[in-house]
PDB file of N, CA and C in Angstrom:
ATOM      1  N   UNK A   1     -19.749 -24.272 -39.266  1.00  0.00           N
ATOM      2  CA  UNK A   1     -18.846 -25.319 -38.832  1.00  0.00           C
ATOM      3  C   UNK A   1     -19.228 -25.723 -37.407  1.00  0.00           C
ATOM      4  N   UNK A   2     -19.068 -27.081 -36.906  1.00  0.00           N
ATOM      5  CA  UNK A   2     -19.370 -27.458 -36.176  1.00  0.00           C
ATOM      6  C   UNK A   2     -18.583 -27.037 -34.157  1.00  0.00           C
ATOM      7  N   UNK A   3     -19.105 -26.404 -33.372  1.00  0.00           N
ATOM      8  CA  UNK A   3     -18.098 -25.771 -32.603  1.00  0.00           C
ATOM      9  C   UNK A   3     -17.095 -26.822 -31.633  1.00  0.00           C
ATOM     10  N   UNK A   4     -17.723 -28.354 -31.670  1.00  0.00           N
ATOM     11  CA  UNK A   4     -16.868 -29.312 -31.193  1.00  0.00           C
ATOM     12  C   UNK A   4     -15.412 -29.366 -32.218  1.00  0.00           C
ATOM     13  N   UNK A   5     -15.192 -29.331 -33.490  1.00  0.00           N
ATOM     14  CA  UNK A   5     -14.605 -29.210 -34.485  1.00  0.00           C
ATOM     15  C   UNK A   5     -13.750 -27.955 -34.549  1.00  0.00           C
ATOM     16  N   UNK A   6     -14.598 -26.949 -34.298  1.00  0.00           N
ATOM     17  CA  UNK A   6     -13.266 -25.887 -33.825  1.00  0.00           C
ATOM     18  C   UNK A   6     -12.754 -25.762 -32.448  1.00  0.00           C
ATOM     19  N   UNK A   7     -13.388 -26.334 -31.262  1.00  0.00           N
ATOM     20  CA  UNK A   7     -12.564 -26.829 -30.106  1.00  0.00           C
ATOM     21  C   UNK A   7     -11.678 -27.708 -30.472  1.00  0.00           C
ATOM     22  N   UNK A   8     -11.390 -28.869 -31.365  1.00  0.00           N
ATOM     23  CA  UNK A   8     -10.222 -29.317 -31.646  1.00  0.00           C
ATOM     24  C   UNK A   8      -9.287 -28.496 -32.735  1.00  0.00           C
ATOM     25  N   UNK A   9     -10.025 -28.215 -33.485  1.00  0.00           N
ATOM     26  CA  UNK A   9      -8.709 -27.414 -33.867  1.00  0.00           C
ATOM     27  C   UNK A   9      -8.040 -26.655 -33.472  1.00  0.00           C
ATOM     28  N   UNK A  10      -8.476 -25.544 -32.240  1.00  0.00           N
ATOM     29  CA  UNK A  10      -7.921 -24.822 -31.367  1.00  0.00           C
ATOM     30  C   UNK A  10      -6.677 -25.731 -30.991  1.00  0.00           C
ATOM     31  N   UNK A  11      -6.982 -27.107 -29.848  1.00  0.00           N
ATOM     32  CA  UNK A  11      -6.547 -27.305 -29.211  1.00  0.00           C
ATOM     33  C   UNK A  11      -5.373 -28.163 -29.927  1.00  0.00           C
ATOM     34  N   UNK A  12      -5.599 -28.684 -30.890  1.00  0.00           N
ATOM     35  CA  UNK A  12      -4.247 -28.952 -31.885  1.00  0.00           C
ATOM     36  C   UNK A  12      -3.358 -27.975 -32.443  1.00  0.00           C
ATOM     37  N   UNK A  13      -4.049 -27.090 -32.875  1.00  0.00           N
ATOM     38  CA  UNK A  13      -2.470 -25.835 -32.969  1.00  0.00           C
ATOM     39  C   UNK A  13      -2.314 -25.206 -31.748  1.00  0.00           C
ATOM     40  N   UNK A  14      -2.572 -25.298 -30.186  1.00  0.00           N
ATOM     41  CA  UNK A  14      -2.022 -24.923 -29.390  1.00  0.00           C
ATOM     42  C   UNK A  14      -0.868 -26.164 -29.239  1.00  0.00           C
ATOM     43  N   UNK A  15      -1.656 -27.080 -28.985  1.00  0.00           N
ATOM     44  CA  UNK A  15      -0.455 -28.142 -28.740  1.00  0.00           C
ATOM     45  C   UNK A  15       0.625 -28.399 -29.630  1.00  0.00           C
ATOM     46  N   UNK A  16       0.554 -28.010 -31.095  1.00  0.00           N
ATOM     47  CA  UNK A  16       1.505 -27.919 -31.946  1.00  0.00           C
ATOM     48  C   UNK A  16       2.535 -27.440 -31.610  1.00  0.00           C
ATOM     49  N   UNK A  17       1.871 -25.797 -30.798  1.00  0.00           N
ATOM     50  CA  UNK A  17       3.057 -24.589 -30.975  1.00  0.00           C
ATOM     51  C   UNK A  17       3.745 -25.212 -29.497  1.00  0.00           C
ATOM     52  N   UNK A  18       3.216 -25.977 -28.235  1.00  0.00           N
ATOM     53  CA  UNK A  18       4.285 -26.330 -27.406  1.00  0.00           C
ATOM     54  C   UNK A  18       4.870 -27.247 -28.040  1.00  0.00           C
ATOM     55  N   UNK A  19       4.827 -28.020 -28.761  1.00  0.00           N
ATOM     56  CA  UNK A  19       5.728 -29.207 -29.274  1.00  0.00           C
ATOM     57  C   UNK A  19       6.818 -28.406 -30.046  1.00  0.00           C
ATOM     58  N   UNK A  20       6.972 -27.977 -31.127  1.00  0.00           N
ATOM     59  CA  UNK A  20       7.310 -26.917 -31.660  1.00  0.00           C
ATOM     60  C   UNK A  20       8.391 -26.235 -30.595  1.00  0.00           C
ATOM     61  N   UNK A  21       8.019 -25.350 -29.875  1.00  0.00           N
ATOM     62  CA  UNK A  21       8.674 -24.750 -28.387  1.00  0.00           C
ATOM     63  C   UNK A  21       9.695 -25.869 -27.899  1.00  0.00           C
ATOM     64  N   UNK A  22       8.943 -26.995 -27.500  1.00  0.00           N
ATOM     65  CA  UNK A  22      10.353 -27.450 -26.792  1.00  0.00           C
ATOM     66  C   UNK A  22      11.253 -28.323 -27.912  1.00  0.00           C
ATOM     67  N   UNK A  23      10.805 -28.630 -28.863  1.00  0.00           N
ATOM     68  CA  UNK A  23      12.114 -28.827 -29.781  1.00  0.00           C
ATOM     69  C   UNK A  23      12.822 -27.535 -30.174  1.00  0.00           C
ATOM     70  N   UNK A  24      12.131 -26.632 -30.365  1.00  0.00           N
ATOM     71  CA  UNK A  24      13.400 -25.640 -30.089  1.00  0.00           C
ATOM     72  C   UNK A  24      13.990 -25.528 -29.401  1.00  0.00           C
ATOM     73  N   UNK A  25      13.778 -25.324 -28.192  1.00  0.00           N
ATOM     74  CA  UNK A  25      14.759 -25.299 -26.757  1.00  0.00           C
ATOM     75  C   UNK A  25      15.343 -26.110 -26.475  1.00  0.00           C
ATOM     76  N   UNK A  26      15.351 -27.288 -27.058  1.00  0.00           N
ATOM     77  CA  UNK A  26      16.277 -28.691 -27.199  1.00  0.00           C
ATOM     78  C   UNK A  26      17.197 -27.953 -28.191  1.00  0.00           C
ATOM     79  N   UNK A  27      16.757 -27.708 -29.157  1.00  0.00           N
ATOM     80  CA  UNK A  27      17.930 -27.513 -30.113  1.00  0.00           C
ATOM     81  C   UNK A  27      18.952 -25.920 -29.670  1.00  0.00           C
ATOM     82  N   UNK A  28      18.647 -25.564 -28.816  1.00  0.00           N
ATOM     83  CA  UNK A  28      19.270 -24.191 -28.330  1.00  0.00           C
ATOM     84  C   UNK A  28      19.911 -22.834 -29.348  1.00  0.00           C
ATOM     85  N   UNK A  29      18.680 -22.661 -29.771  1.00  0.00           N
ATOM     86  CA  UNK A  29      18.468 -21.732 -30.355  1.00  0.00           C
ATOM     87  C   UNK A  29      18.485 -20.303 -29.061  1.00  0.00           C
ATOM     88  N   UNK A  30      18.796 -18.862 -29.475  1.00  0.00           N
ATOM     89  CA  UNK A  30      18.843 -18.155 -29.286  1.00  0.00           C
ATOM     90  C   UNK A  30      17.777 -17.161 -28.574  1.00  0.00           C
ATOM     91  N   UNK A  31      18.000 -16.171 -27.719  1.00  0.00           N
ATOM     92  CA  UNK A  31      16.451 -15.696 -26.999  1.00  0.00           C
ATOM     93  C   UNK A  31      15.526 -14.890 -27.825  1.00  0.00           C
ATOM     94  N   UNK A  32      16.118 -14.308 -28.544  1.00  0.00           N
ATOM     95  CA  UNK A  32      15.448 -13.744 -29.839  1.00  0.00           C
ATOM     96  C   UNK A  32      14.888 -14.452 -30.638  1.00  0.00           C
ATOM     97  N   UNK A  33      15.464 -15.307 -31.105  1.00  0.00           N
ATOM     98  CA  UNK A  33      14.322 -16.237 -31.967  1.00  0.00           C
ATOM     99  C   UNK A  33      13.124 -16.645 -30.753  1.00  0.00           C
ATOM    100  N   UNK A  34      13.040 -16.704 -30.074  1.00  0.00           N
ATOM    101  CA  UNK A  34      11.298 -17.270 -29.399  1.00  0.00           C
ATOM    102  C   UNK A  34      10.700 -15.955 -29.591  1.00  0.00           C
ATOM    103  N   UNK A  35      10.968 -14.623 -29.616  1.00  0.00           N
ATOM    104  CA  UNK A  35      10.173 -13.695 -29.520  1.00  0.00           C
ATOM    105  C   UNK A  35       9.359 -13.583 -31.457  1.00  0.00           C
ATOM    106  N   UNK A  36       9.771 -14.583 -32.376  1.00  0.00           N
ATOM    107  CA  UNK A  36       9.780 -14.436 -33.551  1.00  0.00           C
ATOM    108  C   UNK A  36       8.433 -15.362 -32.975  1.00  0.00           C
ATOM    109  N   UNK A  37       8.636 -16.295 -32.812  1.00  0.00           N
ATOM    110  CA  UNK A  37       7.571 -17.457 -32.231  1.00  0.00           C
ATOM    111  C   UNK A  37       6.370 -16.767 -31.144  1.00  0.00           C
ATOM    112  N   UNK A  38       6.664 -16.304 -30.313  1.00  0.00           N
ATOM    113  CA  UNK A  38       6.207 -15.217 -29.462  1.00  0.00           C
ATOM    114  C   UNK A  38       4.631 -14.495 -29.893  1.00  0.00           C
ATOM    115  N   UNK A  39       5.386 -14.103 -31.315  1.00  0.00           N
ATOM    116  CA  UNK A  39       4.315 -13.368 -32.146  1.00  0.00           C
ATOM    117  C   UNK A  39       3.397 -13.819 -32.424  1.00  0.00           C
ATOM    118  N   UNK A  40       3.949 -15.364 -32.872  1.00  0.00           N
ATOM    119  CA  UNK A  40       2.960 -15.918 -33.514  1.00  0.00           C
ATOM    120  C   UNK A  40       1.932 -16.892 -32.245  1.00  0.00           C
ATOM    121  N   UNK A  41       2.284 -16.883 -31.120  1.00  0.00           N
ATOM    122  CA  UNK A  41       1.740 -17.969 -29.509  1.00  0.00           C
ATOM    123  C   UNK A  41       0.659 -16.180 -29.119  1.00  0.00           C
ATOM    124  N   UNK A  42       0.968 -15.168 -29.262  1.00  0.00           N
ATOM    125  CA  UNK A  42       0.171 -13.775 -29.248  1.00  0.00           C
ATOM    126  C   UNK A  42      -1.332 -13.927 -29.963  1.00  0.00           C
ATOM    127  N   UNK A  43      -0.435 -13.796 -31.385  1.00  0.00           N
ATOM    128  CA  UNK A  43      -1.724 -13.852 -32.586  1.00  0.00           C
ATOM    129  C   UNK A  43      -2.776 -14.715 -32.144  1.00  0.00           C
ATOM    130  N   UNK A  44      -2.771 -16.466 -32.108  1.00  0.00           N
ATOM    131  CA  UNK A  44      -3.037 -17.200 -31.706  1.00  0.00           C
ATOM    132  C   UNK A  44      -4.251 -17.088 -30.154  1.00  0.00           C
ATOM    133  N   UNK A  45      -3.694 -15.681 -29.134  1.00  0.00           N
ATOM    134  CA  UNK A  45      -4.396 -16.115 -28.038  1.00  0.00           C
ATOM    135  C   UNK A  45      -5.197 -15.060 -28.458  1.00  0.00           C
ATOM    136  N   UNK A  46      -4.949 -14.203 -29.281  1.00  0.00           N
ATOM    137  CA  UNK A  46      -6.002 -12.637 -29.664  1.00  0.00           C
ATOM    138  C   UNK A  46      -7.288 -13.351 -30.447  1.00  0.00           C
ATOM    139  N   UNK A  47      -6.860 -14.579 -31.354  1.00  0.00           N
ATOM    140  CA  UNK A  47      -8.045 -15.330 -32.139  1.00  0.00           C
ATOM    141  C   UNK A  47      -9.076 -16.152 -31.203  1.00  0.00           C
ATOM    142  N   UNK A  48      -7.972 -16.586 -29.880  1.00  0.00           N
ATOM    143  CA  UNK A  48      -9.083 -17.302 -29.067  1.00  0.00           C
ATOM    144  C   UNK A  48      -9.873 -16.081 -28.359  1.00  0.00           C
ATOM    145  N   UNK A  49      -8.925 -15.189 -27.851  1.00  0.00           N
ATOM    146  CA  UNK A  49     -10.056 -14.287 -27.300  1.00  0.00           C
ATOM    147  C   UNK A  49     -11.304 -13.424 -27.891  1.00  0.00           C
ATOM    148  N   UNK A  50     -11.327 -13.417 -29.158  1.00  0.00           N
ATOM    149  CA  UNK A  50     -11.999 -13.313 -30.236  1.00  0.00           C
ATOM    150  C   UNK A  50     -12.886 -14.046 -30.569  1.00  0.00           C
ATOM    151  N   UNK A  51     -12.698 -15.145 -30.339  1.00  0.00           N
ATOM    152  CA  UNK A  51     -13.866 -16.383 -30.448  1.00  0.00           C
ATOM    153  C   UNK A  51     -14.511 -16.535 -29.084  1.00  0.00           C
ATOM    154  N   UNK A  52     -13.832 -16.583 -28.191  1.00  0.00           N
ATOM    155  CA  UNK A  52     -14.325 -16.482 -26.314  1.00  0.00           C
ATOM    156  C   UNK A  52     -15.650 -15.415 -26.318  1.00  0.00           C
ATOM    157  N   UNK A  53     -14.900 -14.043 -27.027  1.00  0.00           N
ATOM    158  CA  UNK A  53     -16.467 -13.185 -26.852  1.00  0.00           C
ATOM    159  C   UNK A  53     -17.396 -13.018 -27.734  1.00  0.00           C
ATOM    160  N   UNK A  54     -17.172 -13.854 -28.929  1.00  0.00           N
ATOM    161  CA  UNK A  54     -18.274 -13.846 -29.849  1.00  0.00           C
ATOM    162  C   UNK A  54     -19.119 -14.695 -29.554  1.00  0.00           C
ATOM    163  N   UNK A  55     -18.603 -16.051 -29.595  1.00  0.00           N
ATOM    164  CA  UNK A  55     -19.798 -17.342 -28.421  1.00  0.00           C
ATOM    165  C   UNK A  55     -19.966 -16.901 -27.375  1.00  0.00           C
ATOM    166  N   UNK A  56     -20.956 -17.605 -27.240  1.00  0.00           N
ATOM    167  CA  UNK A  56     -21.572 -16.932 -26.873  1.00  0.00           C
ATOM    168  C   UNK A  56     -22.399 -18.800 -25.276  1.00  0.00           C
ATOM    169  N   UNK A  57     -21.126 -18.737 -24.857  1.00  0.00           N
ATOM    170  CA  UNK A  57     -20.809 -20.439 -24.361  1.00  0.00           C
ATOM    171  C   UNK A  57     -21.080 -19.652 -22.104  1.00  0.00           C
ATOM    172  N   UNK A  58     -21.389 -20.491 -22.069  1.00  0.00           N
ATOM    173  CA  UNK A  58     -21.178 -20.315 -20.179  1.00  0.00           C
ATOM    174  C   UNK A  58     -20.149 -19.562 -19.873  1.00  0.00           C
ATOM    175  N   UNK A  59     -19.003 -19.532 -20.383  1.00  0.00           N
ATOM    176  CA  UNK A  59     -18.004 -18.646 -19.909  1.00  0.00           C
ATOM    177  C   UNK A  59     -18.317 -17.391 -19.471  1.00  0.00           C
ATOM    178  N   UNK A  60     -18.039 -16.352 -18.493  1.00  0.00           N
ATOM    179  CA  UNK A  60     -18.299 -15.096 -18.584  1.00  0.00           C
ATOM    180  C   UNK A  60     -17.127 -14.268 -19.476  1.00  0.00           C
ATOM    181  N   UNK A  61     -17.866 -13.085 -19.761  1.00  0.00           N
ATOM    182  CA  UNK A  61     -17.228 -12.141 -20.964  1.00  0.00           C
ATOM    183  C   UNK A  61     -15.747 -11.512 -20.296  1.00  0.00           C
ATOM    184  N   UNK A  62     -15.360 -12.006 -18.698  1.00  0.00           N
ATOM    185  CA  UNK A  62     -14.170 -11.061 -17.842  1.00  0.00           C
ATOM    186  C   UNK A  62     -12.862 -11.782 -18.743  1.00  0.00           C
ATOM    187  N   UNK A  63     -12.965 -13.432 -18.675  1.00  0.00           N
ATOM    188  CA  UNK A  63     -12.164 -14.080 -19.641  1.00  0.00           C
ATOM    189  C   UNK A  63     -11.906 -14.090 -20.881  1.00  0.00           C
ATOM    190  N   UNK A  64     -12.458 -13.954 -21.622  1.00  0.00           N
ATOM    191  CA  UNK A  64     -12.483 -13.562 -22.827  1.00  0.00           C
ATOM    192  C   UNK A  64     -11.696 -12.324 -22.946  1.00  0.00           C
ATOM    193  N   UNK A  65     -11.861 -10.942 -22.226  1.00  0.00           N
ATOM    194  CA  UNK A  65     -11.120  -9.752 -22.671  1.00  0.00           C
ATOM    195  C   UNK A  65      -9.954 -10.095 -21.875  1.00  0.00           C
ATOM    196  N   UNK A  66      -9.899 -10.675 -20.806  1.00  0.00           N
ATOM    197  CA  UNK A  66      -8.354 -10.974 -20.227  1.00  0.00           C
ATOM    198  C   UNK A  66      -7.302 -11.465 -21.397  1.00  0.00           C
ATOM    199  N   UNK A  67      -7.589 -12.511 -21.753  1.00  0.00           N
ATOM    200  CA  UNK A  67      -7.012 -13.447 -23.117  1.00  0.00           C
ATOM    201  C   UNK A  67      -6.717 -12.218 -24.270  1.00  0.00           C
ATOM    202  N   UNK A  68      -7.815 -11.711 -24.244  1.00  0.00           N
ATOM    203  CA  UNK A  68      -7.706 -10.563 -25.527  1.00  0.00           C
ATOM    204  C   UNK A  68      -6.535  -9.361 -24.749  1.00  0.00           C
ATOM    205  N   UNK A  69      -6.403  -9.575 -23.548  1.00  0.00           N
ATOM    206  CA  UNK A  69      -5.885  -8.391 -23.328  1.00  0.00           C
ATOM    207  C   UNK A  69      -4.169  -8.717 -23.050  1.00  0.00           C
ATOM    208  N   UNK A  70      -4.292  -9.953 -22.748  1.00  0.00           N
ATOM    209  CA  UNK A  70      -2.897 -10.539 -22.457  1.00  0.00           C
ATOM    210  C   UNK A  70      -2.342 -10.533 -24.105  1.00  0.00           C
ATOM    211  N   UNK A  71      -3.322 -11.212 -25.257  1.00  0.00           N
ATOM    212  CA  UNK A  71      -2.568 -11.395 -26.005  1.00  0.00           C
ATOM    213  C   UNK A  71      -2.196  -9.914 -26.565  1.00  0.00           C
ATOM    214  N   UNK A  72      -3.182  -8.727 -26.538  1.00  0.00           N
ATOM    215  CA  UNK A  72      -2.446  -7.661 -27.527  1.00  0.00           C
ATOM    216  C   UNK A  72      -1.279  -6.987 -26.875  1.00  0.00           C
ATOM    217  N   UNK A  73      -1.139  -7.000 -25.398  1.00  0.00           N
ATOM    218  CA  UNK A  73      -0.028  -6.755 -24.656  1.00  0.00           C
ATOM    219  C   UNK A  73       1.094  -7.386 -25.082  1.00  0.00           C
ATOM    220  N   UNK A  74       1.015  -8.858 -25.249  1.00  0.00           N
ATOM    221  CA  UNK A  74       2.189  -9.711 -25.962  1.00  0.00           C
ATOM    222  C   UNK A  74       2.486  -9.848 -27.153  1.00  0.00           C
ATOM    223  N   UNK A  75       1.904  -9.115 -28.204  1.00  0.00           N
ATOM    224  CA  UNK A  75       1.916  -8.760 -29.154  1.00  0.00           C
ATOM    225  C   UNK A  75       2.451  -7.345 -29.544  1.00  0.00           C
ATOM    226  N   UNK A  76       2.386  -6.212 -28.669  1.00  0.00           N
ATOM    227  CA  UNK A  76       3.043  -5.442 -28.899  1.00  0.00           C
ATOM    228  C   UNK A  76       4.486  -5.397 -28.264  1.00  0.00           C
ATOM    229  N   UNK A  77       4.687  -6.168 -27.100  1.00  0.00           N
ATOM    230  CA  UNK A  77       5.742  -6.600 -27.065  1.00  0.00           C
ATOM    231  C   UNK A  77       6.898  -6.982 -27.415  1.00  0.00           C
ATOM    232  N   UNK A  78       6.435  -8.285 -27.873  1.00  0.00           N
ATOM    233  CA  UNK A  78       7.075  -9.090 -28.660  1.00  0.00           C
ATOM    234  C   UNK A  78       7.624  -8.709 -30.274  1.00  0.00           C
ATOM    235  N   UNK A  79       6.133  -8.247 -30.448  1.00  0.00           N
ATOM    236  CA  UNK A  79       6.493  -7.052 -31.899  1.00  0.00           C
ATOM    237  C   UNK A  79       7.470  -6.107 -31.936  1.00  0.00           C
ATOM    238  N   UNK A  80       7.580  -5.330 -30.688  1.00  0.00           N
ATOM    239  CA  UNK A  80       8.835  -4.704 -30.991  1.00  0.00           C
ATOM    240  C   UNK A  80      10.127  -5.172 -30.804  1.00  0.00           C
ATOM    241  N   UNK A  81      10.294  -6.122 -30.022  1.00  0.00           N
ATOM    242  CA  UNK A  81      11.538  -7.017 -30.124  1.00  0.00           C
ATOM    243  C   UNK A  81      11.469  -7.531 -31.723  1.00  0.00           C
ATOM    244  N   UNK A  82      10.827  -8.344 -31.912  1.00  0.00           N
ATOM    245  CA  UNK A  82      11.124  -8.628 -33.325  1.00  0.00           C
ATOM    246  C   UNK A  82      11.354  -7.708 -34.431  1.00  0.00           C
ATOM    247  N   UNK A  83      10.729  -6.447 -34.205  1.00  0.00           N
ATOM    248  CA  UNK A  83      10.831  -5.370 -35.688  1.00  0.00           C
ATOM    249  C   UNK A  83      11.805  -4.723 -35.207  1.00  0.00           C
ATOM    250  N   UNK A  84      12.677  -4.434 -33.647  1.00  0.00           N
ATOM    251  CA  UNK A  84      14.399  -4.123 -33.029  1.00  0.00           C
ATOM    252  C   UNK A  84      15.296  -5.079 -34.157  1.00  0.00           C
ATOM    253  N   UNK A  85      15.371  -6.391 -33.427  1.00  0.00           N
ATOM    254  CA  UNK A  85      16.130  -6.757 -34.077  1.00  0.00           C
ATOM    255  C   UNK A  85      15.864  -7.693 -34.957  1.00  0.00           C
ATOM    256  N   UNK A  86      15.391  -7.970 -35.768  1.00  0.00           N
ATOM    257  CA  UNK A  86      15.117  -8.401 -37.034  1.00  0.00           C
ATOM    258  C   UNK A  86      14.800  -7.873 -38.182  1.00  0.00           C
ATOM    259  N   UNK A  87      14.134  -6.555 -38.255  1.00  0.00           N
ATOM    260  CA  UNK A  87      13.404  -6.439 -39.334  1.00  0.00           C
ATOM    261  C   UNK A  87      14.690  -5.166 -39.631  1.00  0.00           C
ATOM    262  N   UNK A  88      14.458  -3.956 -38.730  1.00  0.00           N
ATOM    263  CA  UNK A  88      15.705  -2.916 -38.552  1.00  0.00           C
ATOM    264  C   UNK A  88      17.164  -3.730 -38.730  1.00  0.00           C
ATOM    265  N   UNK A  89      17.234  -4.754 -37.518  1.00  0.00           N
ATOM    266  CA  UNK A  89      18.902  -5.296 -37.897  1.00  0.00           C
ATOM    267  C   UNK A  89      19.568  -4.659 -36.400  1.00  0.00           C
ATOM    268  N   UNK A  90      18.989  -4.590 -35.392  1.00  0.00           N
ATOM    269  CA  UNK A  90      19.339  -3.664 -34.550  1.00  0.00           C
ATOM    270  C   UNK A  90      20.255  -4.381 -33.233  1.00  0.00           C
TER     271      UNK A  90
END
């Protein structure tokens, strides 16, 4: 696949998930529900950082594990808020 082609697709489901975000927060939804969303803005930065160190592009490799490192931090995070109170009922 072409890597101009997956630079836009990146950058359309990032911009999705802020559009997404602030119509929620318009609609005033609850603090727990973003951490449901949370998970999924995590997943999302673990795939870019995943792609950051496999290309192999001008970037240096410090960015790439930052991204990777922010997202699995926010992922276990967020994960346990969501599997507290959602999945348990807590």
């Amino acid at each position: 696949m072409n890597s101009k082609i997956k630079k836009i697709g990146m950058v359309l489901i990032g911009s999705i998930f802020v559009i997404v975000t602030i119509l929620l927060v318009i609609e005033g939804h609850k603090p727990e529900f973003f951490d449901i969303f949370g998970v999924f803005i995590f997943a999302f930065l673990f795939i870019v950082g995943i792609f950051m160190l496999v290309s192999r592009k001008k970037l240096p490799d410090y960015i790439g594990f930052i991204i990777l490192l922010i997202s699995i931090l926010g992922l276990i995070v967020d994960g346990s808020i969501v599997i507290k109170n959602f999945i348990l009922g807590g």
